[in-house]
PDB file of N, CA and C in Angstrom:
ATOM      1  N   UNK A   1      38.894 -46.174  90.928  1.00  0.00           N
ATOM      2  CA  UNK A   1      38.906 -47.332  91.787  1.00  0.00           C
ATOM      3  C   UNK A   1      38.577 -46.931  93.224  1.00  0.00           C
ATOM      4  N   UNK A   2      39.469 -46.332  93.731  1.00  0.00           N
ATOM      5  CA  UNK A   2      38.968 -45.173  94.733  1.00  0.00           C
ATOM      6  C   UNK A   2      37.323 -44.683  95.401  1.00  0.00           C
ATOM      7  N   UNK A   3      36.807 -44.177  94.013  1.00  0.00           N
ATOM      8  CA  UNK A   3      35.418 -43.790  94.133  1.00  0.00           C
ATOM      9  C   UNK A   3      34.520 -44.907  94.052  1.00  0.00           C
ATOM     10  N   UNK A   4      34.731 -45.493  93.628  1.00  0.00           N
ATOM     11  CA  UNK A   4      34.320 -47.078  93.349  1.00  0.00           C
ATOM     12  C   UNK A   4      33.665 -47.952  94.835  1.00  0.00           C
ATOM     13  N   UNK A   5      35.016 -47.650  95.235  1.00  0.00           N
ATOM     14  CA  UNK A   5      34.999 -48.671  96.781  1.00  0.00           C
ATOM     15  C   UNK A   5      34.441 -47.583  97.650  1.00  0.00           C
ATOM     16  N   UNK A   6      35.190 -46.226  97.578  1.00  0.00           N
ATOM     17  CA  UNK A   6      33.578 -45.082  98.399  1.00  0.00           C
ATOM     18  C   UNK A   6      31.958 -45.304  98.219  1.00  0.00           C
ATOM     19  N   UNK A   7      31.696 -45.356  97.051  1.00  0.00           N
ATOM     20  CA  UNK A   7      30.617 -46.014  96.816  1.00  0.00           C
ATOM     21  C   UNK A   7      30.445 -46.786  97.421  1.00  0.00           C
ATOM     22  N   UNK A   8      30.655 -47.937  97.223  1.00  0.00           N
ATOM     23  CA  UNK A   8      30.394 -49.219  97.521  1.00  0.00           C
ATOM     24  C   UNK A   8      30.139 -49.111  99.100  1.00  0.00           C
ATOM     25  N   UNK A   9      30.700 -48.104  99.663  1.00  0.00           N
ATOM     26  CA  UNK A   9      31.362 -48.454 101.611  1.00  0.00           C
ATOM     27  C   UNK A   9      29.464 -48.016 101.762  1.00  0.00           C
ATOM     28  N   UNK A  10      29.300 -46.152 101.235  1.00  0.00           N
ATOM     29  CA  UNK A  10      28.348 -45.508 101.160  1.00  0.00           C
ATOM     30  C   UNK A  10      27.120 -46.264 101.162  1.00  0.00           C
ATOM     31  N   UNK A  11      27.123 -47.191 100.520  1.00  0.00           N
ATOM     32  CA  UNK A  11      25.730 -48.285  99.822  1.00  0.00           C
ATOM     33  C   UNK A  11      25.484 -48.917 100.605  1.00  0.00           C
ATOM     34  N   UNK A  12      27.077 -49.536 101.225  1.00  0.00           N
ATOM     35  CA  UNK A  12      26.823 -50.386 102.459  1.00  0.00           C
ATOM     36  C   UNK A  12      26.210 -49.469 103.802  1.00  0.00           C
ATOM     37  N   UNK A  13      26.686 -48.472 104.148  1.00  0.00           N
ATOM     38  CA  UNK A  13      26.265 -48.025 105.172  1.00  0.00           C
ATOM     39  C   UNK A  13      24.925 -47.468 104.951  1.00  0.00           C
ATOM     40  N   UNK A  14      24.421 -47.046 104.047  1.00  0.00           N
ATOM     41  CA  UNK A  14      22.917 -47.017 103.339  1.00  0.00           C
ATOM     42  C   UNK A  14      22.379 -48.488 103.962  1.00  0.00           C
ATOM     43  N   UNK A  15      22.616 -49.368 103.403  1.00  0.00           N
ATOM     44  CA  UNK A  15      22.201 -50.356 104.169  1.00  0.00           C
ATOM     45  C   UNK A  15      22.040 -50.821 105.361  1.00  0.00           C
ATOM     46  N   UNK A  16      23.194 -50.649 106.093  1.00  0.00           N
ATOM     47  CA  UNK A  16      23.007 -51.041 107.658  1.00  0.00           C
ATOM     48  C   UNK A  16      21.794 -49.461 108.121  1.00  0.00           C
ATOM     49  N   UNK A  17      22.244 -48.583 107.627  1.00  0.00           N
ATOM     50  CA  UNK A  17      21.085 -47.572 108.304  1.00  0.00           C
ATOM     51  C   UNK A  17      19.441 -48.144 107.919  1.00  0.00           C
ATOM     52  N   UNK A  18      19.472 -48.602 106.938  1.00  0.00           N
ATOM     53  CA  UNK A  18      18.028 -49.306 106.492  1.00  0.00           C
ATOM     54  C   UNK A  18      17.826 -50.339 107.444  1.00  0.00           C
ATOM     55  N   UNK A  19      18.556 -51.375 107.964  1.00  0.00           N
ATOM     56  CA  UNK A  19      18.320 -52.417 108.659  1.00  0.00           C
ATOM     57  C   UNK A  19      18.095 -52.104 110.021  1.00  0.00           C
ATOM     58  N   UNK A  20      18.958 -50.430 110.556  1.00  0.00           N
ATOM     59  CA  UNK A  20      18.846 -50.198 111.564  1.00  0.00           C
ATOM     60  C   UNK A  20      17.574 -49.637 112.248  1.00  0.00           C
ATOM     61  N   UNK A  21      17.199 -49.523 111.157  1.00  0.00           N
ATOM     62  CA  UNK A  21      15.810 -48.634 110.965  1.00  0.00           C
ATOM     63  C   UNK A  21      14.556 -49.722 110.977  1.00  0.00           C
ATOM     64  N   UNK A  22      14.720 -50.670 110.145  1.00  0.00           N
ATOM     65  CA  UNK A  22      13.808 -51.943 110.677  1.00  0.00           C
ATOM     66  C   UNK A  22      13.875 -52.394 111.649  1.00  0.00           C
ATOM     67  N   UNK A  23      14.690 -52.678 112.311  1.00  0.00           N
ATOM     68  CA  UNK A  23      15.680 -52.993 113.664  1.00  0.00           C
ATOM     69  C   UNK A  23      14.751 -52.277 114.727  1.00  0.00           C
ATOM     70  N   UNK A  24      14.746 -50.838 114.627  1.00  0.00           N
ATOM     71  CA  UNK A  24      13.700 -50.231 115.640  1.00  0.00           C
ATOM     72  C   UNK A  24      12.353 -50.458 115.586  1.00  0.00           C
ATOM     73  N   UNK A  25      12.114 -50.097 114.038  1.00  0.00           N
ATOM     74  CA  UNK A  25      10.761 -49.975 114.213  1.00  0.00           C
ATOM     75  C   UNK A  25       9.731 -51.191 114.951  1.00  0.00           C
ATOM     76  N   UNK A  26      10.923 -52.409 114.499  1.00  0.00           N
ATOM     77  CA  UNK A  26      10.273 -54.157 114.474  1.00  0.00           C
ATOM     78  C   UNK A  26      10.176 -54.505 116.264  1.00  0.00           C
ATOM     79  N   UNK A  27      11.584 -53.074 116.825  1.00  0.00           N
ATOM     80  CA  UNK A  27      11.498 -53.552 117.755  1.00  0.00           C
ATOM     81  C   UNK A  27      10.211 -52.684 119.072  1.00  0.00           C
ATOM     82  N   UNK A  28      10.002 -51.595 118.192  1.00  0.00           N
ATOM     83  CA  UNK A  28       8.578 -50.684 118.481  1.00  0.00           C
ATOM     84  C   UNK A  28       7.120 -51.419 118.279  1.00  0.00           C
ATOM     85  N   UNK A  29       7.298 -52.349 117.441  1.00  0.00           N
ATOM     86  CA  UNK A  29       5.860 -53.027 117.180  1.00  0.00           C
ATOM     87  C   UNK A  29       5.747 -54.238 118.131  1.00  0.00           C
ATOM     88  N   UNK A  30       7.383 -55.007 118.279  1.00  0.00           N
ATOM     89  CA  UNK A  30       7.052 -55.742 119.758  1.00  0.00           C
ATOM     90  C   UNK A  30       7.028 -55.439 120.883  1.00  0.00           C
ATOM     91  N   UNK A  31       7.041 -53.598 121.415  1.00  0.00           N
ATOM     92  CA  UNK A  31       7.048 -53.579 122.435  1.00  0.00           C
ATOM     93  C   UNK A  31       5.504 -53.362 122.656  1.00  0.00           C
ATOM     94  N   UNK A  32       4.429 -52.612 121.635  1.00  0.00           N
ATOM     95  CA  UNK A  32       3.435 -52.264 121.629  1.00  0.00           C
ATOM     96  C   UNK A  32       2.622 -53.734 121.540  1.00  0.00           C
ATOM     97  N   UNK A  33       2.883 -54.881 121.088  1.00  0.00           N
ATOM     98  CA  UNK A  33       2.170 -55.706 120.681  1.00  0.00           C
ATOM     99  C   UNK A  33       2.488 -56.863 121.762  1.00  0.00           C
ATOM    100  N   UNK A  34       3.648 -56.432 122.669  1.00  0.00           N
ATOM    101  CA  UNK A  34       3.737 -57.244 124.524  1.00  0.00           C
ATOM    102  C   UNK A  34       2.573 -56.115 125.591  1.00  0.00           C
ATOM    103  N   UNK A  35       2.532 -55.154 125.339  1.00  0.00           N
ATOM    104  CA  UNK A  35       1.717 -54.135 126.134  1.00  0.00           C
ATOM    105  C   UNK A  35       0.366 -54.388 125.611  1.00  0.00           C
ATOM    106  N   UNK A  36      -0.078 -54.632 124.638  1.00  0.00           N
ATOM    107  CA  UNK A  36      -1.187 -55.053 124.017  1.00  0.00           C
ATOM    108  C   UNK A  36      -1.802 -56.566 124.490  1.00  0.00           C
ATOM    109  N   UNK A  37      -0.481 -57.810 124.467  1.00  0.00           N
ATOM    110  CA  UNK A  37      -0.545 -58.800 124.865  1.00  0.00           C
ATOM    111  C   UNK A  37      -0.939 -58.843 126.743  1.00  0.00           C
ATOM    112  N   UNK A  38      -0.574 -57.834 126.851  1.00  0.00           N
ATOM    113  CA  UNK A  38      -0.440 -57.937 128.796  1.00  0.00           C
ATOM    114  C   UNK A  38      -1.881 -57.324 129.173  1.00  0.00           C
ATOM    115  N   UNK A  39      -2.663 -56.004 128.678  1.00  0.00           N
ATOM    116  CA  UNK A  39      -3.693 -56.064 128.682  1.00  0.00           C
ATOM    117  C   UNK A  39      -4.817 -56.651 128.520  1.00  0.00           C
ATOM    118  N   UNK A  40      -4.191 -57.579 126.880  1.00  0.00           N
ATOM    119  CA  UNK A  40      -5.743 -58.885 126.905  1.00  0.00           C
ATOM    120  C   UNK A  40      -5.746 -59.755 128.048  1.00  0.00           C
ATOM    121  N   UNK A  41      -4.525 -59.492 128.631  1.00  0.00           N
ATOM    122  CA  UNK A  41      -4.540 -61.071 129.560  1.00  0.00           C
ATOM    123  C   UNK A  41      -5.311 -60.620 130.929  1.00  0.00           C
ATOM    124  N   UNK A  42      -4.957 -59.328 131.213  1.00  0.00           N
ATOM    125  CA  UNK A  42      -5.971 -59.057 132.415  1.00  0.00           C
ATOM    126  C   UNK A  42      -7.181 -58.757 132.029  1.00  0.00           C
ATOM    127  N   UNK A  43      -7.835 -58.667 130.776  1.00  0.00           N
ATOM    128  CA  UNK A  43      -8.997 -58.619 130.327  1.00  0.00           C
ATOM    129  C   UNK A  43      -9.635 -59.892 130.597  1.00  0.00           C
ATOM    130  N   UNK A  44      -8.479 -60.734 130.263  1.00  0.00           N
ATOM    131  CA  UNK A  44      -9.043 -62.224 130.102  1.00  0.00           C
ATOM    132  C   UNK A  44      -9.301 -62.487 131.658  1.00  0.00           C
ATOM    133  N   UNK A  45      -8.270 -62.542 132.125  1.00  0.00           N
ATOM    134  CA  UNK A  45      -8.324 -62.903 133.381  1.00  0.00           C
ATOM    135  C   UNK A  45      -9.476 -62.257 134.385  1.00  0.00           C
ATOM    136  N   UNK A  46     -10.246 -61.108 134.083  1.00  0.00           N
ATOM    137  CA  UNK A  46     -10.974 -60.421 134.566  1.00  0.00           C
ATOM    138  C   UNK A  46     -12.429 -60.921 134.293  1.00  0.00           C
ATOM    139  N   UNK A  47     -12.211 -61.501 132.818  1.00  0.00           N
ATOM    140  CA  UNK A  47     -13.714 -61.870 132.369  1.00  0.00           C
ATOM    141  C   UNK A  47     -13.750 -63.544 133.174  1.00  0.00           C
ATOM    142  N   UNK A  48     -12.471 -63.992 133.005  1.00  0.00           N
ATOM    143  CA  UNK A  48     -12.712 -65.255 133.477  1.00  0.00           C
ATOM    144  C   UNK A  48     -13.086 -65.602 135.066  1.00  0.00           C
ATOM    145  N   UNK A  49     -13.250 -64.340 135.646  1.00  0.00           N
ATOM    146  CA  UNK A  49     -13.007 -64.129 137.163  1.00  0.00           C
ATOM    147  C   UNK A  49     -14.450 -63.889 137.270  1.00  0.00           C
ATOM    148  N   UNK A  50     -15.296 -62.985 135.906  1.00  0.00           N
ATOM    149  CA  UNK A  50     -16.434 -62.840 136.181  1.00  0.00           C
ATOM    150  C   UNK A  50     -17.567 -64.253 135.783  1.00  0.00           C
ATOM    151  N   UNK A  51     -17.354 -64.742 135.271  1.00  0.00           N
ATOM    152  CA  UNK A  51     -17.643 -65.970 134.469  1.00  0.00           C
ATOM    153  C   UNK A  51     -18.134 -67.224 135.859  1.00  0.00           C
ATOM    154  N   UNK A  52     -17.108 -66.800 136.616  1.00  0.00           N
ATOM    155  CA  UNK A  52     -16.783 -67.981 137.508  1.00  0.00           C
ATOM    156  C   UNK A  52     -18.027 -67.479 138.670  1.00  0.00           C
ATOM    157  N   UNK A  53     -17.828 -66.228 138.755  1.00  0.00           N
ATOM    158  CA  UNK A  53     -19.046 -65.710 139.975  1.00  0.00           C
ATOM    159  C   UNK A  53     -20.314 -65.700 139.744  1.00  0.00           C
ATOM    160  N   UNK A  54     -20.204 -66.145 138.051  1.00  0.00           N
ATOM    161  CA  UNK A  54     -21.847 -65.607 137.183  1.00  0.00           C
ATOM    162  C   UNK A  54     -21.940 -67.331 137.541  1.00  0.00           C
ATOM    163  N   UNK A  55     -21.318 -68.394 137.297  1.00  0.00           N
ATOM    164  CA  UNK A  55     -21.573 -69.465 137.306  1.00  0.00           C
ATOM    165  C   UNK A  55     -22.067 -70.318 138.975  1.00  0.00           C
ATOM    166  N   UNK A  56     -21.033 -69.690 139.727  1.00  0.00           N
ATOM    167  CA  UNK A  56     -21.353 -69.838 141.339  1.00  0.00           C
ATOM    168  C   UNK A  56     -22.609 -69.004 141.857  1.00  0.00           C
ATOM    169  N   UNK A  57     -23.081 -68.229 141.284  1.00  0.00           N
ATOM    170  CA  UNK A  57     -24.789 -67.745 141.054  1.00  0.00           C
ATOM    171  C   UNK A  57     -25.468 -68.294 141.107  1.00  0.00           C
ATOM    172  N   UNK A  58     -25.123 -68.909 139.353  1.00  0.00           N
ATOM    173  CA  UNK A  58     -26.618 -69.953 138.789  1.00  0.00           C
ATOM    174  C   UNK A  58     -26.759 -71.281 140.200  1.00  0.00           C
ATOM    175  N   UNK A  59     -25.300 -71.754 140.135  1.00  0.00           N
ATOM    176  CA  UNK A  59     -25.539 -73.099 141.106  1.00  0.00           C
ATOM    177  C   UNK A  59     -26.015 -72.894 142.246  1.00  0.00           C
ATOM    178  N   UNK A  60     -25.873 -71.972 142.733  1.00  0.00           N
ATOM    179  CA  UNK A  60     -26.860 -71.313 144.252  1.00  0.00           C
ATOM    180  C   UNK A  60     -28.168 -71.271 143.694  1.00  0.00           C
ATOM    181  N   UNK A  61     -28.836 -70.471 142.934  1.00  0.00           N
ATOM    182  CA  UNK A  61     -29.814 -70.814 142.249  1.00  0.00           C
ATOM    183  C   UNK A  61     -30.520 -71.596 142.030  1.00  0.00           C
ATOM    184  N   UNK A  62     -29.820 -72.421 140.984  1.00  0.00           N
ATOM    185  CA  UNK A  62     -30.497 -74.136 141.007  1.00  0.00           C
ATOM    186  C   UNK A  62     -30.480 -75.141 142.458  1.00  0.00           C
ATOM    187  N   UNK A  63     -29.171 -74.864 142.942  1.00  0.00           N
ATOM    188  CA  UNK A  63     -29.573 -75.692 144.298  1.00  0.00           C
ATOM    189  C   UNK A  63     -30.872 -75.071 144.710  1.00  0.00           C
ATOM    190  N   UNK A  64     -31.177 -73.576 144.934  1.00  0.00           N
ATOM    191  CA  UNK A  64     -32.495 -72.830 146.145  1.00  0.00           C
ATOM    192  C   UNK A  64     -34.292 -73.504 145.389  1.00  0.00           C
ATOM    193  N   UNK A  65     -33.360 -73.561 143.672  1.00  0.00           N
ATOM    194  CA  UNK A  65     -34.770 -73.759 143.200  1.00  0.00           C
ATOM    195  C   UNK A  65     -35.195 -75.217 143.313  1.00  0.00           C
ATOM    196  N   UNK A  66     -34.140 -75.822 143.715  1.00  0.00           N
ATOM    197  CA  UNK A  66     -34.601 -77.769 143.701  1.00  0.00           C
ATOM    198  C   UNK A  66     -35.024 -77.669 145.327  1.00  0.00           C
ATOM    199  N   UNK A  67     -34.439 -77.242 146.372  1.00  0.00           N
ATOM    200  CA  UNK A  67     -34.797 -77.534 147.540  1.00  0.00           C
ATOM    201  C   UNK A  67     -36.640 -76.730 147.569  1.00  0.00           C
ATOM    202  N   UNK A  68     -36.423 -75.699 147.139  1.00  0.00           N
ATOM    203  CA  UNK A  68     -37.695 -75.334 146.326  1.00  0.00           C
ATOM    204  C   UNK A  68     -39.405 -75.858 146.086  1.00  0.00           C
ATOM    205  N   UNK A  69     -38.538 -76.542 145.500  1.00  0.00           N
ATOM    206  CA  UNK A  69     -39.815 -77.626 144.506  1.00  0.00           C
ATOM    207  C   UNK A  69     -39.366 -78.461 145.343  1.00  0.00           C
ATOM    208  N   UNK A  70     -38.718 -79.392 145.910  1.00  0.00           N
ATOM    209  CA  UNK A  70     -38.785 -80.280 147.254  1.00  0.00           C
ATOM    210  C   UNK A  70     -40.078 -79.781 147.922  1.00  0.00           C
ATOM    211  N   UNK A  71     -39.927 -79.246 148.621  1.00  0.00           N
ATOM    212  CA  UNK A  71     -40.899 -77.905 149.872  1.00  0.00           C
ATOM    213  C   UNK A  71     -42.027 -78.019 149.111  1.00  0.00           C
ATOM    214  N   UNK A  72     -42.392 -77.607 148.475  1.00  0.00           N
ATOM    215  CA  UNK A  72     -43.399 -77.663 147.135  1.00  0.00           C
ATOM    216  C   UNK A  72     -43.853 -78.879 147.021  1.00  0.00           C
ATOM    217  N   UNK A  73     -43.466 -79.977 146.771  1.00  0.00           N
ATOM    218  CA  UNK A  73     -43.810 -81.233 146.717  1.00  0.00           C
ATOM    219  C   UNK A  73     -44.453 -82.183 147.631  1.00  0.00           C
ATOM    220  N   UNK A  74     -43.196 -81.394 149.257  1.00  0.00           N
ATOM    221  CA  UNK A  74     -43.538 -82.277 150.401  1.00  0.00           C
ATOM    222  C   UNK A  74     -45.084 -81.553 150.953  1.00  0.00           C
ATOM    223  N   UNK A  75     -45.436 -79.574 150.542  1.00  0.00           N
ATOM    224  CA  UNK A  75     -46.556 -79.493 150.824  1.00  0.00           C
ATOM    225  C   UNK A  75     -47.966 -80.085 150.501  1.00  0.00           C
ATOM    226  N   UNK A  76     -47.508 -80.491 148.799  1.00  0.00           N
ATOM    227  CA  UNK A  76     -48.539 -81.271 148.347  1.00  0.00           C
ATOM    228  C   UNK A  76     -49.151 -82.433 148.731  1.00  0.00           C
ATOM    229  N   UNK A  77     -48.090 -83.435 148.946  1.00  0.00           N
ATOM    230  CA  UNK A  77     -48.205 -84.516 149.955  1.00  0.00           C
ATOM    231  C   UNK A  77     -48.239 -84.222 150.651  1.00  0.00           C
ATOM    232  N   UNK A  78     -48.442 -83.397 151.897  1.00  0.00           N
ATOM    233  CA  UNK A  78     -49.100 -83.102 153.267  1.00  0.00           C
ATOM    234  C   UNK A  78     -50.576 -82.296 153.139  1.00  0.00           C
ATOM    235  N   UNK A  79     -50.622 -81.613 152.477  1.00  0.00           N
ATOM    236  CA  UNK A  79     -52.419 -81.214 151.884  1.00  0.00           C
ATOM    237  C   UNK A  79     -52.857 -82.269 151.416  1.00  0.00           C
ATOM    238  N   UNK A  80     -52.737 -82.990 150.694  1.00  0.00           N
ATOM    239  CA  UNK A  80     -53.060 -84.243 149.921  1.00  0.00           C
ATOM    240  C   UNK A  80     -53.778 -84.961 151.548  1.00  0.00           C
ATOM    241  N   UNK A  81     -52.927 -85.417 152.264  1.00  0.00           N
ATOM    242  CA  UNK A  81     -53.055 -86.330 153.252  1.00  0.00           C
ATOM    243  C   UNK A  81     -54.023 -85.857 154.620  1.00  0.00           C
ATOM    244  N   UNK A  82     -53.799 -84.560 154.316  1.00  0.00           N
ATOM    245  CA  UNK A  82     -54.919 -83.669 155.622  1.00  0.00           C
ATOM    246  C   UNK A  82     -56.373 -83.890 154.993  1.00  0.00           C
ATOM    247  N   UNK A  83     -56.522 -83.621 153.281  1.00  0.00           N
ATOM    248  CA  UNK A  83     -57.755 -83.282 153.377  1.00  0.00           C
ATOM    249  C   UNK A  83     -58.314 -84.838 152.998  1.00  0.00           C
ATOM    250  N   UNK A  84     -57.440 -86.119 152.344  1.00  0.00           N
ATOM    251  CA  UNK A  84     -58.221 -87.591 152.884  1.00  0.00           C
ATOM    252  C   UNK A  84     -58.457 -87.534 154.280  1.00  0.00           C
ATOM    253  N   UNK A  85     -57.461 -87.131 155.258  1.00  0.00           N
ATOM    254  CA  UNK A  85     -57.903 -87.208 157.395  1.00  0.00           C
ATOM    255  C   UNK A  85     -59.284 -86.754 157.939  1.00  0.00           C
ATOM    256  N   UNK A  86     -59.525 -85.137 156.519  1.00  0.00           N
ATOM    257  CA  UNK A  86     -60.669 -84.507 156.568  1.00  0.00           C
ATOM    258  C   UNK A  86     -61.926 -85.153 156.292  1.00  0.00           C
ATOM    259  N   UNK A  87     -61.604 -85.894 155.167  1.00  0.00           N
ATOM    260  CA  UNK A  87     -62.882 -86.899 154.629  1.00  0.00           C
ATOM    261  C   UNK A  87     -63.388 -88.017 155.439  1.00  0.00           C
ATOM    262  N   UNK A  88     -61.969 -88.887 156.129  1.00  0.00           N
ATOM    263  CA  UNK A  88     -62.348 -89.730 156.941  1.00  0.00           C
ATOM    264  C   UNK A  88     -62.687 -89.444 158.420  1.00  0.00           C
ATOM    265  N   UNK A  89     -62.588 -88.310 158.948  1.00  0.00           N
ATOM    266  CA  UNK A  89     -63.543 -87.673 160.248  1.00  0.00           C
ATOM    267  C   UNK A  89     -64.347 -87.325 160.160  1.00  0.00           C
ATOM    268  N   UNK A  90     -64.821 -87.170 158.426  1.00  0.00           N
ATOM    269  CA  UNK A  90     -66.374 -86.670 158.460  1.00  0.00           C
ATOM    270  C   UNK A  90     -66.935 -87.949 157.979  1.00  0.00           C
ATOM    271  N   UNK A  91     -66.448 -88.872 157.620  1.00  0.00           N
ATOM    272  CA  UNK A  91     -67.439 -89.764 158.040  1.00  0.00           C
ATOM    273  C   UNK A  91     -67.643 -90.584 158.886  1.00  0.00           C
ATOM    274  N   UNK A  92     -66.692 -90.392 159.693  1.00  0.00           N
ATOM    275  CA  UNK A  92     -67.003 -90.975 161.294  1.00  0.00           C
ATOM    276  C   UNK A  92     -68.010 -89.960 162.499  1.00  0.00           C
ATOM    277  N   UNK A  93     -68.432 -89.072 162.037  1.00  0.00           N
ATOM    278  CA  UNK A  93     -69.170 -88.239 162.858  1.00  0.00           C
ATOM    279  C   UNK A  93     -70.323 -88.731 162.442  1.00  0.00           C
ATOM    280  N   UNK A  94     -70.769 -88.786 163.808  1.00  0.00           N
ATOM    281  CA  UNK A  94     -72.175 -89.432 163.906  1.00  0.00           C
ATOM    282  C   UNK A  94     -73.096 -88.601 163.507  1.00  0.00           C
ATOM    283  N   UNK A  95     -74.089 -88.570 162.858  1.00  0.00           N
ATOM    284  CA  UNK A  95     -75.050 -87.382 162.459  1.00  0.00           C
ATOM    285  C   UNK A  95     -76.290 -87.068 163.570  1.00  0.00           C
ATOM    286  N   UNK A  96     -76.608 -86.553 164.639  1.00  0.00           N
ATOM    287  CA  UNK A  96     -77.508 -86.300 165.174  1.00  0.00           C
ATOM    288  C   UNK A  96     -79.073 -86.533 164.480  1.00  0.00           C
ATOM    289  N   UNK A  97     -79.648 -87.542 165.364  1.00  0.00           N
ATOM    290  CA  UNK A  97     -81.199 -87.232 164.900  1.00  0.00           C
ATOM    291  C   UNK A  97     -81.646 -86.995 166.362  1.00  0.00           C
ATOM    292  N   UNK A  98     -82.563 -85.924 166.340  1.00  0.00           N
ATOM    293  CA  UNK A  98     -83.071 -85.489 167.609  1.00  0.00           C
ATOM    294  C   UNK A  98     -84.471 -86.748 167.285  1.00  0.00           C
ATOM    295  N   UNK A  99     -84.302 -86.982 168.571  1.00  0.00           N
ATOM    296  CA  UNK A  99     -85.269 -87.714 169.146  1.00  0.00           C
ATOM    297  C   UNK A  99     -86.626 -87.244 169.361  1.00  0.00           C
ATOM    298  N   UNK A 100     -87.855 -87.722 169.206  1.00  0.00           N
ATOM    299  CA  UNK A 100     -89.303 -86.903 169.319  1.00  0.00           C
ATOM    300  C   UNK A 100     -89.552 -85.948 170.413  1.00  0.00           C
ATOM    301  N   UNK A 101     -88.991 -86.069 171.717  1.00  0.00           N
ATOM    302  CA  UNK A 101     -89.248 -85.723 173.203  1.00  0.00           C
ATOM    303  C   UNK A 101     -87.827 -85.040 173.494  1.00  0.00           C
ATOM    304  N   UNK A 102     -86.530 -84.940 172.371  1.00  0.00           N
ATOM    305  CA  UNK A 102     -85.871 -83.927 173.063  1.00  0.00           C
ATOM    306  C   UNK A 102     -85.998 -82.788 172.782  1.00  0.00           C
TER     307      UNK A 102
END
């Protein structure tokens, strides 16, 4: 009866050493898997930091390239309009005919 309940204590403490032992390890995989968690986040936070400067780029960009083609546009319409000014001063110039005696 004796050996019985030794047993029994033995089995039990077999047990709590098993649990104690999950106990660590479970608590080794959440410390590695918060240190793991804390790195993606400045990863994240790093990419999202780059993301934002790649994007404030493009929009500098697209604004330089619309004012751009503005400039571009307004030259066309101003060549456009010089060389009709050109056409209509040349045909207001009188054409010289020399006269027999000059």
């Amino acid at each position: 009866m004796q050996e019985t309940k030794i047993v029994e204590q033995e089995q039990t403490i077999r047990r709590y050493q098993d649990i104690e032992d999950q106990l660590k390890q479970t608590q080794t995989l959440l410390k590695e898997h918060q240190q793991s968690r804390t790195r993606m986040q400045k990863e994240l936070e790093t990419a999202s930091d780059y993301i934002a400067q790649m994007e404030e780029k493009v929009y500098k960009a697209n604004k330089t390239s619309l004012e751009l083609l503005k400039q571009l546009k307004d030259a066309e319409v101003e060549i456009e309009t010089l060389k009709n000014y050109i056409i209509e001063l040349k045909q207001r110039i009188a054409v010289y005919i020399p006269v027999k005696d000059d």
